[in-house]
PDB file of N, CA and C in Angstrom:
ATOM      1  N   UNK A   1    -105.900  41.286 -47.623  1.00  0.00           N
ATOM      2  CA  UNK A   1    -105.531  39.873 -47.606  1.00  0.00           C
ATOM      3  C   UNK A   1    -104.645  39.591 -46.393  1.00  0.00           C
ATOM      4  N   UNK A   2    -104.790  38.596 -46.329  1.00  0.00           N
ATOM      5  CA  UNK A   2    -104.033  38.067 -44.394  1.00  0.00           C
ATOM      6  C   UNK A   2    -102.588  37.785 -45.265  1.00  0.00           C
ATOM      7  N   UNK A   3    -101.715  37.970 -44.077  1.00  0.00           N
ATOM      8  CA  UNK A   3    -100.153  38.123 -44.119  1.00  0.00           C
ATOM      9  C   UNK A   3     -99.532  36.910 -43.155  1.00  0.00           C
ATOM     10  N   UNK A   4     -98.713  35.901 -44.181  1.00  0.00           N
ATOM     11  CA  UNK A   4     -98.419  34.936 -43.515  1.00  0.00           C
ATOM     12  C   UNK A   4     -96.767  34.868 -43.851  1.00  0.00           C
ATOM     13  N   UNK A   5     -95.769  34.384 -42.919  1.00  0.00           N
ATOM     14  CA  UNK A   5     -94.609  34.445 -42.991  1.00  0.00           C
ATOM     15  C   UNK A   5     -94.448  32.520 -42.948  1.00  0.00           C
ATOM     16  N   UNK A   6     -93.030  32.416 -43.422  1.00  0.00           N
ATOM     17  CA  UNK A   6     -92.511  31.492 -43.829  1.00  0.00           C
ATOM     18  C   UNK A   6     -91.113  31.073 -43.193  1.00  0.00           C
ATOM     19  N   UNK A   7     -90.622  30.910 -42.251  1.00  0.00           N
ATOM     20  CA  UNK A   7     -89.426  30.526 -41.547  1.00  0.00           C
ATOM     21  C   UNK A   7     -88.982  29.227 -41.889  1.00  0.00           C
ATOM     22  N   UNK A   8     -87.332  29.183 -42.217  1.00  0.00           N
ATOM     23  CA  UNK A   8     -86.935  27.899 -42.298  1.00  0.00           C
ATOM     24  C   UNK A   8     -85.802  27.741 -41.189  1.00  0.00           C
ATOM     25  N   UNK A   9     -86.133  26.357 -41.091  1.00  0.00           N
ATOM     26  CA  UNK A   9     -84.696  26.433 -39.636  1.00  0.00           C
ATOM     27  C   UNK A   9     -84.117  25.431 -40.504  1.00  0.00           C
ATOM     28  N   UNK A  10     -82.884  25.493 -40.392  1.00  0.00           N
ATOM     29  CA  UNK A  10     -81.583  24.634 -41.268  1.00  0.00           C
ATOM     30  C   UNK A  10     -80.326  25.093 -40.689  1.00  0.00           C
ATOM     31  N   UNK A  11     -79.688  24.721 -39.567  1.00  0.00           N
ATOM     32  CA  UNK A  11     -78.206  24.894 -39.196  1.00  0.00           C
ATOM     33  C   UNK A  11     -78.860  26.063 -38.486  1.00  0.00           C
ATOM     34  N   UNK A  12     -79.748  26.843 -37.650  1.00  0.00           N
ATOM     35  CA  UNK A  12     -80.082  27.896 -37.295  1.00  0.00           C
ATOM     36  C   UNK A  12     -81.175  28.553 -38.181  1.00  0.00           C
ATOM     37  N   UNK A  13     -82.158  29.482 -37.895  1.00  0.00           N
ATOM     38  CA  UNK A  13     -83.423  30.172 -38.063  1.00  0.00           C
ATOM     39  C   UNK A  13     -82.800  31.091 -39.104  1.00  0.00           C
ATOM     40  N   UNK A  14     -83.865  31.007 -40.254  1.00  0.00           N
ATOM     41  CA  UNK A  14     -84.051  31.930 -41.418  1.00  0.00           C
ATOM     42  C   UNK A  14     -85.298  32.564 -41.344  1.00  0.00           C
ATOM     43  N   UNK A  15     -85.345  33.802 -40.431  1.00  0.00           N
ATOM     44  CA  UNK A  15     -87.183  33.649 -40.400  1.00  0.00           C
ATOM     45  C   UNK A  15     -87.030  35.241 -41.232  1.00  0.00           C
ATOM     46  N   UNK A  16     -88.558  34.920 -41.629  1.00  0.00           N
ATOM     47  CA  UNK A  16     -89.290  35.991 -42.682  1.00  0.00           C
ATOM     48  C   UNK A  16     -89.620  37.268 -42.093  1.00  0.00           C
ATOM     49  N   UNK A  17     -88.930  37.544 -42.360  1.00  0.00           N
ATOM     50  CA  UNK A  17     -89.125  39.288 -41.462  1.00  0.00           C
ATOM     51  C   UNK A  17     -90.389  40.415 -42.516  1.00  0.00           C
ATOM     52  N   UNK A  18     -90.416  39.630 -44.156  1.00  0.00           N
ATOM     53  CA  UNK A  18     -91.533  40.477 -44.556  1.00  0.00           C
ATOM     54  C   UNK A  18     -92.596  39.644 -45.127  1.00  0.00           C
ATOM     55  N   UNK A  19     -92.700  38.437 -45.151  1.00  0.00           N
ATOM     56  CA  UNK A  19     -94.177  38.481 -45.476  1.00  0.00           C
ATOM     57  C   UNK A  19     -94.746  38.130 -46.617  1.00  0.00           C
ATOM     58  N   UNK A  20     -95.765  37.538 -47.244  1.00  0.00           N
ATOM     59  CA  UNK A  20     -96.203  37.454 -47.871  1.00  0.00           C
ATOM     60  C   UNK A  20     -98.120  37.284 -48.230  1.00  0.00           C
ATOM     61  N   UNK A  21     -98.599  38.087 -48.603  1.00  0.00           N
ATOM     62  CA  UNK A  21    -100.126  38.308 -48.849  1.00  0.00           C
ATOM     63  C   UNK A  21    -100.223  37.424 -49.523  1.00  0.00           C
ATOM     64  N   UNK A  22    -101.381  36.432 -48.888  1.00  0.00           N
ATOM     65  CA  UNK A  22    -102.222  35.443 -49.800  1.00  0.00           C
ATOM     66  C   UNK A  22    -103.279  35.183 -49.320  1.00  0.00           C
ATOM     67  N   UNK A  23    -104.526  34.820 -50.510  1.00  0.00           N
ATOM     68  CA  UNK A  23    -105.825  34.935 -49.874  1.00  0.00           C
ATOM     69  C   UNK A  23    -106.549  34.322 -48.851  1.00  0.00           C
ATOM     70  N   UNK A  24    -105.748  32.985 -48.280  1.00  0.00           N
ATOM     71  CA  UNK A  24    -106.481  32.046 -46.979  1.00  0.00           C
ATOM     72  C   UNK A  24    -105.196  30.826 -46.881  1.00  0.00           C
ATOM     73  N   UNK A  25    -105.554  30.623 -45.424  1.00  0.00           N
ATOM     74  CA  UNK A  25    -104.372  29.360 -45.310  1.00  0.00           C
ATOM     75  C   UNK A  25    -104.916  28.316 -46.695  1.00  0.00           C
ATOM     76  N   UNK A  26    -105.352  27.861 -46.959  1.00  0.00           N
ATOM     77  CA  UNK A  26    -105.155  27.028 -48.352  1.00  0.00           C
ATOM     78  C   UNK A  26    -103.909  27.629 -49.493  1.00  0.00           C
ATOM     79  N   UNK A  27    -103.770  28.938 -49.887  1.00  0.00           N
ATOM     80  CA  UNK A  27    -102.931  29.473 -50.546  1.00  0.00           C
ATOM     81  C   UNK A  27    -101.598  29.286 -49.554  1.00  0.00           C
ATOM     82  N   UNK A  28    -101.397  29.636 -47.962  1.00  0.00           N
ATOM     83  CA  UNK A  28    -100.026  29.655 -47.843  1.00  0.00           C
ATOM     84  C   UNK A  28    -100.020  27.938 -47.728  1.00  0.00           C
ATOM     85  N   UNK A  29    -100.279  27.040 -47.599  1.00  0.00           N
ATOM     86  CA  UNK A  29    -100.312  25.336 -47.701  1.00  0.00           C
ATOM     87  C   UNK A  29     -99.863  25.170 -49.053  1.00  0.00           C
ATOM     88  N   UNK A  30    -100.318  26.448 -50.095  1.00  0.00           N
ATOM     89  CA  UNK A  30     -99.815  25.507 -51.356  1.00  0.00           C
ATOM     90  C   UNK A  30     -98.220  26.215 -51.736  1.00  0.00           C
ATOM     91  N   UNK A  31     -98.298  27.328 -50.987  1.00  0.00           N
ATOM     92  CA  UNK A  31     -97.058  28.171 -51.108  1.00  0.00           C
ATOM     93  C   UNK A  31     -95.928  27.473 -50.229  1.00  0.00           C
ATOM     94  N   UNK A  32     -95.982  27.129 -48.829  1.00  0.00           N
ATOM     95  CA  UNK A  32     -95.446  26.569 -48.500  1.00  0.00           C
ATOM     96  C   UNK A  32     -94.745  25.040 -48.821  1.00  0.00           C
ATOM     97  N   UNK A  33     -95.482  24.578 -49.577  1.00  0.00           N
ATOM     98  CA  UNK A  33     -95.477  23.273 -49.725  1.00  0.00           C
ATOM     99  C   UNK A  33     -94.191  23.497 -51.199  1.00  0.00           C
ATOM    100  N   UNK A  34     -94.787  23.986 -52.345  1.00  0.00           N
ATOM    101  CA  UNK A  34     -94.059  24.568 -52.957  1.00  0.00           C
ATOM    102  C   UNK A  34     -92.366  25.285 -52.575  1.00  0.00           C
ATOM    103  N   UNK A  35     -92.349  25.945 -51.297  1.00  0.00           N
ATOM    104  CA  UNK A  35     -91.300  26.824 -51.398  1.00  0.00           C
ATOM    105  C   UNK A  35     -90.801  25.399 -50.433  1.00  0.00           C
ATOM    106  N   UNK A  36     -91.131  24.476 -49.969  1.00  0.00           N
ATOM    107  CA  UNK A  36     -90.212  23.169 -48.767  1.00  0.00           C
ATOM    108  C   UNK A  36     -90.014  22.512 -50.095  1.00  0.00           C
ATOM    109  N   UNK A  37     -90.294  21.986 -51.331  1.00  0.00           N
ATOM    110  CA  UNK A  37     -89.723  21.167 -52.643  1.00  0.00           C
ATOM    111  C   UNK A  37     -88.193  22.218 -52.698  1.00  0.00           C
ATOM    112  N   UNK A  38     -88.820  23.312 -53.218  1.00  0.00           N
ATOM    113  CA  UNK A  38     -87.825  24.170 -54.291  1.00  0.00           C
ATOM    114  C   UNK A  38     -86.558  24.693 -52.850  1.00  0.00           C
ATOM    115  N   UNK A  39     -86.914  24.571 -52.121  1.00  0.00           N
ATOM    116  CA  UNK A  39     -85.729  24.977 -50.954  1.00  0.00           C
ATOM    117  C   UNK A  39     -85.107  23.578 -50.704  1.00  0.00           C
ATOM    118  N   UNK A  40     -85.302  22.642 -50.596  1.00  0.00           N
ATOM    119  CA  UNK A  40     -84.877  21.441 -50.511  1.00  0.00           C
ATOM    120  C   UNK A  40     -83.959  21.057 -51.505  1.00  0.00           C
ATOM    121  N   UNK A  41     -84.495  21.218 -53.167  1.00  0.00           N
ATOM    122  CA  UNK A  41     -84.084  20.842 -53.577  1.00  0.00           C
ATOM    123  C   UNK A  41     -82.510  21.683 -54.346  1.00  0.00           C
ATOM    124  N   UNK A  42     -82.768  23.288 -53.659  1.00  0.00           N
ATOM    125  CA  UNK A  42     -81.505  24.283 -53.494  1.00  0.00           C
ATOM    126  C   UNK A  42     -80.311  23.948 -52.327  1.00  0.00           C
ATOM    127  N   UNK A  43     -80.667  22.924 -51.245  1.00  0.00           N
ATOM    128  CA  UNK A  43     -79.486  22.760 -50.824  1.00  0.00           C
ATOM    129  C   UNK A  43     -79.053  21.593 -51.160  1.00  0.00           C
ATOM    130  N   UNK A  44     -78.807  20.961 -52.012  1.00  0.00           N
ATOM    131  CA  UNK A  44     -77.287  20.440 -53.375  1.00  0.00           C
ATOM    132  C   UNK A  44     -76.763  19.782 -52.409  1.00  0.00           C
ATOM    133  N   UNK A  45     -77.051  18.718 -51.481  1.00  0.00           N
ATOM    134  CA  UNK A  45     -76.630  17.947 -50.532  1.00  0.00           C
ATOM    135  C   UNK A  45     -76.319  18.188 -49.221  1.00  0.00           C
ATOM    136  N   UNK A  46     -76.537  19.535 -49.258  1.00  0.00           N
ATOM    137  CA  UNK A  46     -75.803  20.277 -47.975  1.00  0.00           C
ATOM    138  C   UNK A  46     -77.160  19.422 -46.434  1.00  0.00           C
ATOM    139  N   UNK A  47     -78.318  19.005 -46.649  1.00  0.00           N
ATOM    140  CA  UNK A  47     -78.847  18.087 -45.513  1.00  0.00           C
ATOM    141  C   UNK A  47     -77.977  16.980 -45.594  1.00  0.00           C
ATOM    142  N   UNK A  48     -77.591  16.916 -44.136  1.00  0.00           N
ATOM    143  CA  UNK A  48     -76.806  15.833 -43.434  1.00  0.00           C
ATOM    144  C   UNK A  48     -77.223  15.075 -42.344  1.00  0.00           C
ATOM    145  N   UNK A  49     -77.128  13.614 -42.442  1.00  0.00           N
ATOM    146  CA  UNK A  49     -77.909  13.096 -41.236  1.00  0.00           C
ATOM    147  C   UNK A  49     -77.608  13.282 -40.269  1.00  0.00           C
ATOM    148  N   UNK A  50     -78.310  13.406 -38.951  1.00  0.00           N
ATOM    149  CA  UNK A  50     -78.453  14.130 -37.691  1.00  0.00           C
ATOM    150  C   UNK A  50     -79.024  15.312 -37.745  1.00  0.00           C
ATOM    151  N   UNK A  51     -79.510  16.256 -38.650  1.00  0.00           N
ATOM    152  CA  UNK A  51     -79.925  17.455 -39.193  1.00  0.00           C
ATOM    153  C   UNK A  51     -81.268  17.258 -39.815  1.00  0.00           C
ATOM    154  N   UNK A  52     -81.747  18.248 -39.063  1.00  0.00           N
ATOM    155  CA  UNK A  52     -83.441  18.291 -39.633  1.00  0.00           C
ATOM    156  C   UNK A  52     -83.907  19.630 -41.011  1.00  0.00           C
ATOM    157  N   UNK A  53     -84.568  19.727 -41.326  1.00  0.00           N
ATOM    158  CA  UNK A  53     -84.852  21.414 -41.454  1.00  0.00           C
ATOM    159  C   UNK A  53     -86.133  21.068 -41.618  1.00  0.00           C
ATOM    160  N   UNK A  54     -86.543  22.443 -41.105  1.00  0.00           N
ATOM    161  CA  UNK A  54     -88.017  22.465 -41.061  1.00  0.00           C
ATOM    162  C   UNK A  54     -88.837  23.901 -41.799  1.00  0.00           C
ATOM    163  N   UNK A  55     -90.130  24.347 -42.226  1.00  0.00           N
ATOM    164  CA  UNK A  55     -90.548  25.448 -42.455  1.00  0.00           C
ATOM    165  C   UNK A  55     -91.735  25.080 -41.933  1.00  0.00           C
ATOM    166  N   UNK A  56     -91.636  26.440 -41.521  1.00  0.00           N
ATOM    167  CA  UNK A  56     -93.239  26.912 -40.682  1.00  0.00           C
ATOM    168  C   UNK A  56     -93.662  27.672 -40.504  1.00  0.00           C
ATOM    169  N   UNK A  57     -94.808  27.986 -41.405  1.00  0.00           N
ATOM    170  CA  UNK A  57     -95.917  29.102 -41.604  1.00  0.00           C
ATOM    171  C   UNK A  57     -96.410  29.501 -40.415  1.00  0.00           C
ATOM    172  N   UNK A  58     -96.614  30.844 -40.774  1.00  0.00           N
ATOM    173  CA  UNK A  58     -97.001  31.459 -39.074  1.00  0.00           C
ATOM    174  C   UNK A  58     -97.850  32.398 -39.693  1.00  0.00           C
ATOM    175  N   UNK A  59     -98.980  33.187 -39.229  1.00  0.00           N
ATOM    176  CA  UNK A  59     -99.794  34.285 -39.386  1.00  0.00           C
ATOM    177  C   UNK A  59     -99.162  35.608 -38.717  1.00  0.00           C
ATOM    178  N   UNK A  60    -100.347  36.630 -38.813  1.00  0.00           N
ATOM    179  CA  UNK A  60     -99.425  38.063 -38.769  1.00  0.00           C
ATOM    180  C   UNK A  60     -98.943  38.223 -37.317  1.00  0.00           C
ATOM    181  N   UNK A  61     -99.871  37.108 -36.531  1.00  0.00           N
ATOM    182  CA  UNK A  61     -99.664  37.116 -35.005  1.00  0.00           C
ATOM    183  C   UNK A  61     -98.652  36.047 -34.673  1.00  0.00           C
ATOM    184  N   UNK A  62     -97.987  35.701 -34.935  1.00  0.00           N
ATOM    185  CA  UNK A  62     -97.257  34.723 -35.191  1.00  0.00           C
ATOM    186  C   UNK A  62     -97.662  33.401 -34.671  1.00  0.00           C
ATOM    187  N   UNK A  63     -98.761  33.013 -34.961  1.00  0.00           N
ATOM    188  CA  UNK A  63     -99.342  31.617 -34.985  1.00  0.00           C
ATOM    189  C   UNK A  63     -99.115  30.798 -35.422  1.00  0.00           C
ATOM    190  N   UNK A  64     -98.769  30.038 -35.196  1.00  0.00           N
ATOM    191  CA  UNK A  64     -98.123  28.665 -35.712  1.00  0.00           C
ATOM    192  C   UNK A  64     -98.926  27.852 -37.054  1.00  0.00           C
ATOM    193  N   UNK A  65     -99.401  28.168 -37.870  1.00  0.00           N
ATOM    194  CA  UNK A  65    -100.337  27.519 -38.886  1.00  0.00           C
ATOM    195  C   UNK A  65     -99.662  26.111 -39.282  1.00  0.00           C
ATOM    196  N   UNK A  66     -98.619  26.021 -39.947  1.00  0.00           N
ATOM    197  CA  UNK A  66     -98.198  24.824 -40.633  1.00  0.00           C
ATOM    198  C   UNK A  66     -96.759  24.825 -40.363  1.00  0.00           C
ATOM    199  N   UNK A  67     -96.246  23.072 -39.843  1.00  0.00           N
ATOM    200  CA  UNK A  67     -94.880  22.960 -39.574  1.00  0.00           C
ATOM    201  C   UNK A  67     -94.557  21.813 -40.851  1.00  0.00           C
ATOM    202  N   UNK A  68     -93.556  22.033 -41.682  1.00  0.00           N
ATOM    203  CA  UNK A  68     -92.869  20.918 -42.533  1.00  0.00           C
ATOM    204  C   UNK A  68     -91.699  20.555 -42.069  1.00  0.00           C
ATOM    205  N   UNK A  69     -91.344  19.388 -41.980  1.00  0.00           N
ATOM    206  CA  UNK A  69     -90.321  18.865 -41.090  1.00  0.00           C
ATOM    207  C   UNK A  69     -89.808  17.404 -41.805  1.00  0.00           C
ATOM    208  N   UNK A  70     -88.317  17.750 -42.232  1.00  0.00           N
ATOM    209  CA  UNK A  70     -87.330  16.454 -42.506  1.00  0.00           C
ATOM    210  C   UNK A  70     -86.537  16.297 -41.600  1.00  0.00           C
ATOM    211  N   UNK A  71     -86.389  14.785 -41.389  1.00  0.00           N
ATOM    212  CA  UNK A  71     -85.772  14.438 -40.007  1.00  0.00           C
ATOM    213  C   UNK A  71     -84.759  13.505 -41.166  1.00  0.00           C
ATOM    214  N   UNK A  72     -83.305  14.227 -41.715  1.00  0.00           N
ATOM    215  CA  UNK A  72     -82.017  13.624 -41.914  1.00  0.00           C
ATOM    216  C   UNK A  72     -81.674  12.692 -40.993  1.00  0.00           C
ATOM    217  N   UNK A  73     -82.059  10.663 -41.244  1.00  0.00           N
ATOM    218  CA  UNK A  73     -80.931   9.885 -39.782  1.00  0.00           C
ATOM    219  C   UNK A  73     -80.982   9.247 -40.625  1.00  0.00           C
ATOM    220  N   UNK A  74     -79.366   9.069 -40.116  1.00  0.00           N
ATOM    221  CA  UNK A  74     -78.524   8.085 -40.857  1.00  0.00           C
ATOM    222  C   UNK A  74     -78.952   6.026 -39.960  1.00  0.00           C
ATOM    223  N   UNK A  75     -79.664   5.675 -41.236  1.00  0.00           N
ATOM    224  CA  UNK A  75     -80.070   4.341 -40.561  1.00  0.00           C
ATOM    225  C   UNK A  75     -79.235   3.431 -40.493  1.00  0.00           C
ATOM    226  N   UNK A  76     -77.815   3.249 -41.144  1.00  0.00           N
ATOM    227  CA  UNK A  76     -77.086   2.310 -41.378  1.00  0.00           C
ATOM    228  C   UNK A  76     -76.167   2.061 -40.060  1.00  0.00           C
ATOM    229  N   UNK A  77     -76.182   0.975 -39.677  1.00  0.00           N
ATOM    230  CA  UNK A  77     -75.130   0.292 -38.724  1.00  0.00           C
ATOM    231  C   UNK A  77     -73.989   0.634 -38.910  1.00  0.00           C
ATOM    232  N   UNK A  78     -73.070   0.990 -37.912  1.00  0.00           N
ATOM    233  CA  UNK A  78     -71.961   1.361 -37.794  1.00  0.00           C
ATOM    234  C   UNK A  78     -71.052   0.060 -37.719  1.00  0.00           C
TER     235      UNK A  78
END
């Protein structure tokens, strides 16, 4: 089975140094998608506007497959 990693950037790079086996990019799309809810919803306010975080699936070659991306801006007039 192909080996796809999962990096999150938030305040600096959390990248996946091991990996995870799943049977075709459709499985890491649903894994990913899944682990950007449940990671999101683990930092407890800590996203602050001006601050993005992002995750992005990469293959064993480190190919860029899928980028998820929140863009924290603060819209309110100063």
């Amino acid at each position: 089975m192909p080996l796809y990693f999962f990096h999150v950037y938030h305040d600096g790079p959390n990248r996946d140094e091991v990996g995870e086996e799943l049977s075709d990019r459709h499985a890491a799309w649903k894994e990913a998608t899944t682990m950007a809810g449940e990671t999101l919803k683990d930092l407890d306010g800590q996203l602050k506007p001006g601050h993005d975080w992002s995750l992005e699936v990469t293959d064993a070659s480190e190919k860029v497959l899928f980028r998820l991306v929140v863009s924290a801006e603060d819209g309110v007039d100063a």
